[in-house]
N, C-alpha and C. Protein backbone atom coordinates (compact mmCIF):
# COMPACT_ATOMS: atom_id res chain seq x y z
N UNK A 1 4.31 -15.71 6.90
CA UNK A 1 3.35 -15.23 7.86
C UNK A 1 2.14 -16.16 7.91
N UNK A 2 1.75 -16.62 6.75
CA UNK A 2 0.98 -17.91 6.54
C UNK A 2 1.14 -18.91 7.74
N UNK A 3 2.51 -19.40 8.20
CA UNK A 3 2.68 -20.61 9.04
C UNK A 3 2.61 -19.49 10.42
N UNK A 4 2.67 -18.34 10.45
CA UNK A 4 2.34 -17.69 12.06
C UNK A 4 1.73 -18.10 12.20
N UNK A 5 0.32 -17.45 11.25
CA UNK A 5 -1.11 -17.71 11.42
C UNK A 5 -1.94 -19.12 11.96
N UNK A 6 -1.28 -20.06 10.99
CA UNK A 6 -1.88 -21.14 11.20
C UNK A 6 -1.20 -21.54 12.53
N UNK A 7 -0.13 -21.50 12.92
CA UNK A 7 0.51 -22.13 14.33
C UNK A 7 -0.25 -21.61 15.62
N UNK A 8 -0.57 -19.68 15.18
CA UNK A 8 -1.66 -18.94 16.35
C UNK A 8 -2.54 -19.56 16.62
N UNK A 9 -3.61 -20.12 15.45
CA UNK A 9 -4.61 -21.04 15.16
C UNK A 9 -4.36 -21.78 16.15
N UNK A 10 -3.79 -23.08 15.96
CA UNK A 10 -3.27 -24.22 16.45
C UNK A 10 -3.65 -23.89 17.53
N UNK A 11 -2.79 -23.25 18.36
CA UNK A 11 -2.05 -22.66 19.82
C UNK A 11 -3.30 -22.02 20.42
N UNK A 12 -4.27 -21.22 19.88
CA UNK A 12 -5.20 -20.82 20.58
C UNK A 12 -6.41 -22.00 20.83
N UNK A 13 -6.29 -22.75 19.89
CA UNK A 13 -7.59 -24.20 19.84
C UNK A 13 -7.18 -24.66 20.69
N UNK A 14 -5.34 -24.87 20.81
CA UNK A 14 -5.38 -26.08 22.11
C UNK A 14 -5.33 -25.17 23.46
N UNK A 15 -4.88 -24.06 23.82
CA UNK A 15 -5.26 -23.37 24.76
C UNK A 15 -6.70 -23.70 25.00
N UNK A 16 -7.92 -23.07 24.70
CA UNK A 16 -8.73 -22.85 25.03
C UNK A 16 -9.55 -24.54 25.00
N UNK A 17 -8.78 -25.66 24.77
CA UNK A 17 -9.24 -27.34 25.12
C UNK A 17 -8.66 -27.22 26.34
N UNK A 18 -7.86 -26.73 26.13
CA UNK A 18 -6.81 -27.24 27.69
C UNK A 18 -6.77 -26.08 28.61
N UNK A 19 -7.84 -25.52 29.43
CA UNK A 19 -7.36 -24.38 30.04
C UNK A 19 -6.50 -23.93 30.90
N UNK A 20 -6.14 -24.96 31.16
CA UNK A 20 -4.77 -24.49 32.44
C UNK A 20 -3.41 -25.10 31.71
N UNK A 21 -3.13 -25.56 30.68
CA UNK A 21 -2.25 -25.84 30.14
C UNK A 21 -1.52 -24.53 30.01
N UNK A 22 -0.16 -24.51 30.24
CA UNK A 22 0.86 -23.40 29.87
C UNK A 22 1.22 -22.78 28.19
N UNK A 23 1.73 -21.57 28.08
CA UNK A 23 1.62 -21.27 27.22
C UNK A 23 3.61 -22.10 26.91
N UNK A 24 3.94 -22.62 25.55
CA UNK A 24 5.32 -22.61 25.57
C UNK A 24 5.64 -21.66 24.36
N UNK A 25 6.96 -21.04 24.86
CA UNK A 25 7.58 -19.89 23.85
C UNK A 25 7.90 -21.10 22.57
N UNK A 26 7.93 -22.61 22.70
CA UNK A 26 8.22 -22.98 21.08
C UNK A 26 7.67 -23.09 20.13
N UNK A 27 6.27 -22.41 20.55
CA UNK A 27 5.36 -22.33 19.94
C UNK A 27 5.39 -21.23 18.98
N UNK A 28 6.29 -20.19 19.46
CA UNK A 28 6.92 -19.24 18.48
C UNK A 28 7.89 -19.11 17.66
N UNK A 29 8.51 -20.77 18.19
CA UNK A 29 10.15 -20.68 17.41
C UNK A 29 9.52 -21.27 15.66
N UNK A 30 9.01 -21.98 14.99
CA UNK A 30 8.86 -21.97 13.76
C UNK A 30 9.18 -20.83 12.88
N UNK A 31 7.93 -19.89 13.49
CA UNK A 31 7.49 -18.73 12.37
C UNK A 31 8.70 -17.89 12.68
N UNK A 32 9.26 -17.58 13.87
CA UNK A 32 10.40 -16.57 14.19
C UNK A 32 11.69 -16.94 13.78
N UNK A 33 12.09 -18.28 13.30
CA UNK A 33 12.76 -18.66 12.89
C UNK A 33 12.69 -18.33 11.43
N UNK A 34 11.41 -18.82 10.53
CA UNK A 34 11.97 -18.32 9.34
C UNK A 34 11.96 -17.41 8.93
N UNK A 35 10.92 -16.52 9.87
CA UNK A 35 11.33 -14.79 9.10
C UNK A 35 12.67 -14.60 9.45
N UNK A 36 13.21 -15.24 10.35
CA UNK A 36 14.88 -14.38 11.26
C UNK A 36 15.79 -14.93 9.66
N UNK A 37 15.52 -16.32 8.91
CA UNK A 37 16.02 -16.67 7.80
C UNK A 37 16.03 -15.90 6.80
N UNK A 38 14.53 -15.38 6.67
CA UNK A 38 14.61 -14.92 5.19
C UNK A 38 14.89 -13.26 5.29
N UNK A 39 15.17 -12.58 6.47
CA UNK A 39 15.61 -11.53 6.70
C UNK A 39 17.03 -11.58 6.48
N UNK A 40 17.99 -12.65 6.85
CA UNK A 40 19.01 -12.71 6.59
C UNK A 40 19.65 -12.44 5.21
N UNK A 41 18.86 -13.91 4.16
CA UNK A 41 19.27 -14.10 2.77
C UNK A 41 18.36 -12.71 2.32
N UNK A 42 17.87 -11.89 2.88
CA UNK A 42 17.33 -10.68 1.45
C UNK A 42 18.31 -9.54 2.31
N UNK A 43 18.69 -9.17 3.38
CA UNK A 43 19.70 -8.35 3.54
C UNK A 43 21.36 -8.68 2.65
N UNK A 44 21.70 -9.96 2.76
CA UNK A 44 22.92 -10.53 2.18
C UNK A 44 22.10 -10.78 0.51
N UNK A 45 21.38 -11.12 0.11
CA UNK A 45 21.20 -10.60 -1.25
C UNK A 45 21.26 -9.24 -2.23
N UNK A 46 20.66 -8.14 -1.14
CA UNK A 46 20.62 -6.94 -1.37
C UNK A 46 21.90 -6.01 -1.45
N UNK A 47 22.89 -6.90 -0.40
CA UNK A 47 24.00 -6.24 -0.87
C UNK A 47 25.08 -6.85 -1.49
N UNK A 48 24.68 -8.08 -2.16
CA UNK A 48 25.58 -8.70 -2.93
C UNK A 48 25.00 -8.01 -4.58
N UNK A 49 23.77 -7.74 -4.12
CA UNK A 49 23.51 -6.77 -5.57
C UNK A 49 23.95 -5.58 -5.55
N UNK A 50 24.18 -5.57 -4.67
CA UNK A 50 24.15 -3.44 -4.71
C UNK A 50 25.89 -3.51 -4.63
N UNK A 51 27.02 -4.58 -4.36
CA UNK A 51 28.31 -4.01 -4.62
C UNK A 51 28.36 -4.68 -6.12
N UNK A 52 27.31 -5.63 -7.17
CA UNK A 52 27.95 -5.90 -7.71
C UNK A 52 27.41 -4.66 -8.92
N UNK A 53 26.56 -3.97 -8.97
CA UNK A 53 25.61 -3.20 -9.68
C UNK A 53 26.32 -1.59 -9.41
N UNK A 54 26.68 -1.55 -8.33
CA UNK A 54 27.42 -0.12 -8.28
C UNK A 54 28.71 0.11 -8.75
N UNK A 55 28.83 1.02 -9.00
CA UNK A 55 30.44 1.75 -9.01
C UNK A 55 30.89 1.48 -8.00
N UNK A 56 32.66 1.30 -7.99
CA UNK A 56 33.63 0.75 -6.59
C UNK A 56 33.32 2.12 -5.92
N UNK A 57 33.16 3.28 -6.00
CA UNK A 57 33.16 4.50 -5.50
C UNK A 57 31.87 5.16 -4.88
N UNK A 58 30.94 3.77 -5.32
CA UNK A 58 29.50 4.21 -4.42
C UNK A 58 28.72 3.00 -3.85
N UNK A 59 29.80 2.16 -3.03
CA UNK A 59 29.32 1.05 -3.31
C UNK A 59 28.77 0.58 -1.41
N UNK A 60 29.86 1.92 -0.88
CA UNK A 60 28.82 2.06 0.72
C UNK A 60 27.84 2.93 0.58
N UNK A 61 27.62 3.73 -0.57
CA UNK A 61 25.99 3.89 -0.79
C UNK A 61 24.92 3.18 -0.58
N UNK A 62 25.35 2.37 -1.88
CA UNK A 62 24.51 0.85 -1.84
C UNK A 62 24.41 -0.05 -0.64
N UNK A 63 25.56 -0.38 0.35
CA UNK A 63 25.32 -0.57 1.52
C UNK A 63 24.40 0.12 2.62
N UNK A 64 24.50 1.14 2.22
CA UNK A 64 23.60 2.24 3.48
C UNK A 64 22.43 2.18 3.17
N UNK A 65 21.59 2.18 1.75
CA UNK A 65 20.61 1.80 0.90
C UNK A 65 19.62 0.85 1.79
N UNK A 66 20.59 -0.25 2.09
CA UNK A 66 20.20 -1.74 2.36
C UNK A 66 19.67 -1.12 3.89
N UNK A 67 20.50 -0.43 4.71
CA UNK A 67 20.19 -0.29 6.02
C UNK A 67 18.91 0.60 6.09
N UNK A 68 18.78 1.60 4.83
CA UNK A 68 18.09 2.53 5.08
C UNK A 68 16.51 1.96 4.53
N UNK A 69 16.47 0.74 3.88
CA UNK A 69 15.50 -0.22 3.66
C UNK A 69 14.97 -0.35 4.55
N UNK A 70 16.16 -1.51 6.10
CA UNK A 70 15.27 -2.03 6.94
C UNK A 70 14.80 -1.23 7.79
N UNK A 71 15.65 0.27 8.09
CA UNK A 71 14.57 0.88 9.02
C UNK A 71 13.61 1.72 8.89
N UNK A 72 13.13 1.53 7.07
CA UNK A 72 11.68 2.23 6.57
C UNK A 72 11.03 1.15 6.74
N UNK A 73 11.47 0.05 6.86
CA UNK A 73 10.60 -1.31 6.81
C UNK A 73 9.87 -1.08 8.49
N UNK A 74 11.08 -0.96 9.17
CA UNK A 74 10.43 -0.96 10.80
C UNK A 74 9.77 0.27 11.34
N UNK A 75 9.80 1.08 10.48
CA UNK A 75 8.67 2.29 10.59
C UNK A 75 7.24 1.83 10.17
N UNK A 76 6.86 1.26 9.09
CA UNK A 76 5.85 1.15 8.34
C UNK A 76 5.54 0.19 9.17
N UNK A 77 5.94 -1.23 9.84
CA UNK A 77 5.47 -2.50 10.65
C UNK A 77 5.04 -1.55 11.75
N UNK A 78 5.94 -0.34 12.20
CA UNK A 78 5.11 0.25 13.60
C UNK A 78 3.90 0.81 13.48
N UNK A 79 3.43 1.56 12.10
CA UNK A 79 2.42 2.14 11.65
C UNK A 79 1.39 1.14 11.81
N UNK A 80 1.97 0.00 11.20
CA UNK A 80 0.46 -0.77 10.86
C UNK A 80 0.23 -1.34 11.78
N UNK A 81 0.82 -1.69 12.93
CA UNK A 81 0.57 -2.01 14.24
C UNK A 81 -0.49 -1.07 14.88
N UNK A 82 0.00 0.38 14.91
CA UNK A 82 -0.44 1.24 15.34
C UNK A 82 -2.18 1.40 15.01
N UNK A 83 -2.02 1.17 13.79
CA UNK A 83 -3.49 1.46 12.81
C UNK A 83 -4.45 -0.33 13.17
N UNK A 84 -3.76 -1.33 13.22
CA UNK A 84 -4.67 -2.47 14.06
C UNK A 84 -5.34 -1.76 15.03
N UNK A 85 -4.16 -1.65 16.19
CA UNK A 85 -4.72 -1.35 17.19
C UNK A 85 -6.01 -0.08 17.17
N UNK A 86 -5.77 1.02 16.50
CA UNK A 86 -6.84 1.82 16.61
C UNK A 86 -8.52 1.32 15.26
N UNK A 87 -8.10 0.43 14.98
CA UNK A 87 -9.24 -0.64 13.82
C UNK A 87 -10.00 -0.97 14.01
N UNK A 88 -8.74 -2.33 15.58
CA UNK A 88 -9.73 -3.50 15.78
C UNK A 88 -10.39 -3.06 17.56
N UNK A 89 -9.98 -2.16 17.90
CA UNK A 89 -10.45 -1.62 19.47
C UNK A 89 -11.35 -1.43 19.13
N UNK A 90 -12.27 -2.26 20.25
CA UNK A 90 -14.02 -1.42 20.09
C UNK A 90 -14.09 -0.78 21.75
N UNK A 91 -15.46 -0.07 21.88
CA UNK A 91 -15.45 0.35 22.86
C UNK A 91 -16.79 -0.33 23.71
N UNK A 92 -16.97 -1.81 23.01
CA UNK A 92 -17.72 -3.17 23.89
C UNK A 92 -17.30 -4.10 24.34
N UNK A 93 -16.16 -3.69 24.66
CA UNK A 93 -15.81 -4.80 25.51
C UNK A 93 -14.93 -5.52 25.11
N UNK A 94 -14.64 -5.69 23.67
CA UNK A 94 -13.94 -6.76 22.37
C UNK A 94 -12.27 -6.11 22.77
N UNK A 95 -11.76 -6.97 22.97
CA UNK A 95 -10.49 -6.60 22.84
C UNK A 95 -9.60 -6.56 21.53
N UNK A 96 -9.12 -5.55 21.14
CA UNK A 96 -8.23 -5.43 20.02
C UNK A 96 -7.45 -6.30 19.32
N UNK A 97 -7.17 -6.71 18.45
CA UNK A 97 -6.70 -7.95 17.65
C UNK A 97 -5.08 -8.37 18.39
N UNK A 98 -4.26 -7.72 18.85
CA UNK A 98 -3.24 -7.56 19.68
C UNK A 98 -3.04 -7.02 20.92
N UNK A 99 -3.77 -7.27 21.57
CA UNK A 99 -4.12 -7.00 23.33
C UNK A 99 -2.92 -8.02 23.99
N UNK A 100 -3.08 -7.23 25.27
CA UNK A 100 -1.63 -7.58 26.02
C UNK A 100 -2.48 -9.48 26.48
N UNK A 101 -3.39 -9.78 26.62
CA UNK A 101 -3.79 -11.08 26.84
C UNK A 101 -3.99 -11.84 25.35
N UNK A 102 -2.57 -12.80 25.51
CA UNK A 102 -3.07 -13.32 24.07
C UNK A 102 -3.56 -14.48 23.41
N UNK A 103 -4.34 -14.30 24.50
CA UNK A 103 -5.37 -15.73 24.24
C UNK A 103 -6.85 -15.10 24.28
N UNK A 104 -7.24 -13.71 24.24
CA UNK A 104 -7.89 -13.23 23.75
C UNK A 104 -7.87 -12.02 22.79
N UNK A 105 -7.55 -11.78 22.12
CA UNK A 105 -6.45 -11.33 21.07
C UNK A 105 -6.74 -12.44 19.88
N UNK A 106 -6.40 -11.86 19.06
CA UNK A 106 -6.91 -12.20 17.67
C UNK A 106 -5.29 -12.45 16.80
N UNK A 107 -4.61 -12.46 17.61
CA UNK A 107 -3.09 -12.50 16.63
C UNK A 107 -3.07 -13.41 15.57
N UNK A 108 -3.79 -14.32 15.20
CA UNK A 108 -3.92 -15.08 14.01
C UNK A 108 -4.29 -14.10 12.86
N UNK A 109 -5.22 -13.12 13.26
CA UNK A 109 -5.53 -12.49 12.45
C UNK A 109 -4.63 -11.23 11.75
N UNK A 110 -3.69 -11.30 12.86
CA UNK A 110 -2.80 -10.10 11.88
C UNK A 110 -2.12 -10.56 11.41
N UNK A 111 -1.76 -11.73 11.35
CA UNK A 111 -0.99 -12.71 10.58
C UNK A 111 -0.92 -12.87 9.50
N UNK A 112 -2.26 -13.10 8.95
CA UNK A 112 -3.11 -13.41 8.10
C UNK A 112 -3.17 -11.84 7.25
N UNK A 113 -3.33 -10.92 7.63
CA UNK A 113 -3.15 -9.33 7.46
C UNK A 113 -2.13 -9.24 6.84
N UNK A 114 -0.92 -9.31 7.63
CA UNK A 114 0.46 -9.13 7.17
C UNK A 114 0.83 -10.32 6.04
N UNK A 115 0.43 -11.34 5.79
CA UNK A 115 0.77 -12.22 4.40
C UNK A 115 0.06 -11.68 3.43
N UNK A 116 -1.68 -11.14 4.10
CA UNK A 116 -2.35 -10.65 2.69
C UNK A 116 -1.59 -9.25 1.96
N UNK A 117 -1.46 -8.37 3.02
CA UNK A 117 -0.43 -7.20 2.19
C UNK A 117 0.64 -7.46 1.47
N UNK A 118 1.70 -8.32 2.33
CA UNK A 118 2.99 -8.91 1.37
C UNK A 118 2.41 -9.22 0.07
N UNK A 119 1.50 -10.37 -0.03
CA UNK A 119 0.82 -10.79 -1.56
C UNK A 119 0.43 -9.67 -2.37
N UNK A 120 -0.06 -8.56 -1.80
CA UNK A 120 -0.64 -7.62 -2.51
C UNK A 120 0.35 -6.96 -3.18
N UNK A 121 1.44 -6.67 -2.45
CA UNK A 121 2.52 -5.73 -2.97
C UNK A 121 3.41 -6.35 -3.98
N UNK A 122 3.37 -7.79 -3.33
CA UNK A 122 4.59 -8.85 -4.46
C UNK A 122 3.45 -8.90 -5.62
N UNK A 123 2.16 -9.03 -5.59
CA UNK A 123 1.33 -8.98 -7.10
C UNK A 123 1.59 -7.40 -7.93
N UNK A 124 1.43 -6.20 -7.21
CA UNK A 124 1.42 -5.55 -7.60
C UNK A 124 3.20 -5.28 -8.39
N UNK A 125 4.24 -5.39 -7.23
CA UNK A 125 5.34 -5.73 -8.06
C UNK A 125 5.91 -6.28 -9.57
N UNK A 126 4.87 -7.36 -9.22
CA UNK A 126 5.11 -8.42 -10.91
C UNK A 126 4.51 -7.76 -11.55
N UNK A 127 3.33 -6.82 -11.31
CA UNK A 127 2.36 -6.07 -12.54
C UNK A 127 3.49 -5.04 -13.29
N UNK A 128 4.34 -4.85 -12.46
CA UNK A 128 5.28 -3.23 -12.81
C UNK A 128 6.17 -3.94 -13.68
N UNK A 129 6.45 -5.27 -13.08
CA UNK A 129 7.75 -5.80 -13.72
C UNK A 129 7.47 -6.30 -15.22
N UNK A 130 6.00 -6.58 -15.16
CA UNK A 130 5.56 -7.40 -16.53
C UNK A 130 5.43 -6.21 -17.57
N UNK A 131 4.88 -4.85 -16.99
CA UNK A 131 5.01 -3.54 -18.03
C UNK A 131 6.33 -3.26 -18.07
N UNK A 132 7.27 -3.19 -17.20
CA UNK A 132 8.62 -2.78 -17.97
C UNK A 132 9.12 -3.55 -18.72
N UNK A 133 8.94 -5.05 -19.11
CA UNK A 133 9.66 -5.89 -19.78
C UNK A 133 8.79 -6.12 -20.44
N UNK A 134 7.88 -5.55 -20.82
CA UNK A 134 7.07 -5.47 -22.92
C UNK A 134 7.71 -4.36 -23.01
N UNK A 135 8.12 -3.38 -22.88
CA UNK A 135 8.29 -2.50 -23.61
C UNK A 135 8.78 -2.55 -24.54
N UNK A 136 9.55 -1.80 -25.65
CA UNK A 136 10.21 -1.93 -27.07
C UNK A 136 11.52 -1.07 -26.13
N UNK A 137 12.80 -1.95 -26.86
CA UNK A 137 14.22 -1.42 -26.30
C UNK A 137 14.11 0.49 -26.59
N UNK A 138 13.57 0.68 -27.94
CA UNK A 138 13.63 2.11 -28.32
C UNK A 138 13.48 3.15 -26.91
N UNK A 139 12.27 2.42 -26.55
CA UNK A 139 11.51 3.86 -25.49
C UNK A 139 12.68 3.63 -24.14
N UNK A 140 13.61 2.56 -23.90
CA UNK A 140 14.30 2.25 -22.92
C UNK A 140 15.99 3.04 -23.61
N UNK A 141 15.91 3.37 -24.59
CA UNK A 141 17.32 3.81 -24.76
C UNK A 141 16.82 5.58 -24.75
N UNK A 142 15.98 6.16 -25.39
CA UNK A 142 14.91 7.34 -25.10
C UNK A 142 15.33 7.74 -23.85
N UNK A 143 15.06 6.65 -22.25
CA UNK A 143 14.53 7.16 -21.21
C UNK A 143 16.14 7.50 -20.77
């Protein structure tokens, strides 16, 4: 989301040098490209873990798991869309960080939003992961 951001950047500086210059959609193919990548390898990761980690007898569980991932994932992206929009709307005039004109529109900035949360959650992740792996085996055979 880092390279959105900075490409929005880019794209809005030279817009607003160049004002009648056109907008081009390849200006979106970078960043849409590698999320479309790394959506791929963590769906096909997720279920190369989940048939090799399950029982043969629950192992379209673990498949459904994976599906039932991405569409809590695309609930929560609609939320936080939702919650920009009611954030960054003022009622002076400022148009909302994702307004239908997007060259006034702030889309760099949710960019930048959406990498800072990912970081937050992947830090907070490693915090969980670094307390479960001190533990002493005892309290793990216990649980």
């Amino acid at each position: 989301m880092l390279v959105a951001g900075f490409v929005e950047r880019k794209r809005k500086a030279f817009t607003i040098l160049h004002a009648a210059a056109p907008i081009l959609v390849m200006w979106l193919a970078p960043q849409l490209g590698m999320m479309g990548l790394f959506e791929i390898f963590v769906v096909l990761g997720f279920m190369e873990f989940y048939n090799k980690q399950f029982p043969e007898h629950m192992r379209s569980v673990g498949n459904s798991l994976v599906f039932l991932t991405v569409s809590v994932a695309n609930y929560v992206s609609s939320l936080v869309v939702k919650l920009v929009h009611r954030c960054t709307g003022k009622d002076d005039g400022c148009p909302d960080w994702l307004t239908d004109d997007i060259n006034a529109g702030k889309l760099d900035y949710f960019y930048f939003l959406i990498a800072g949360m990912g970081s937050v959650i992947s830090f907070i992740f490693c915090l969980l992961l670094v307390d479960i792996g001190t533990r002493p085996m005892e309290k793990w055979k216990q649980n």
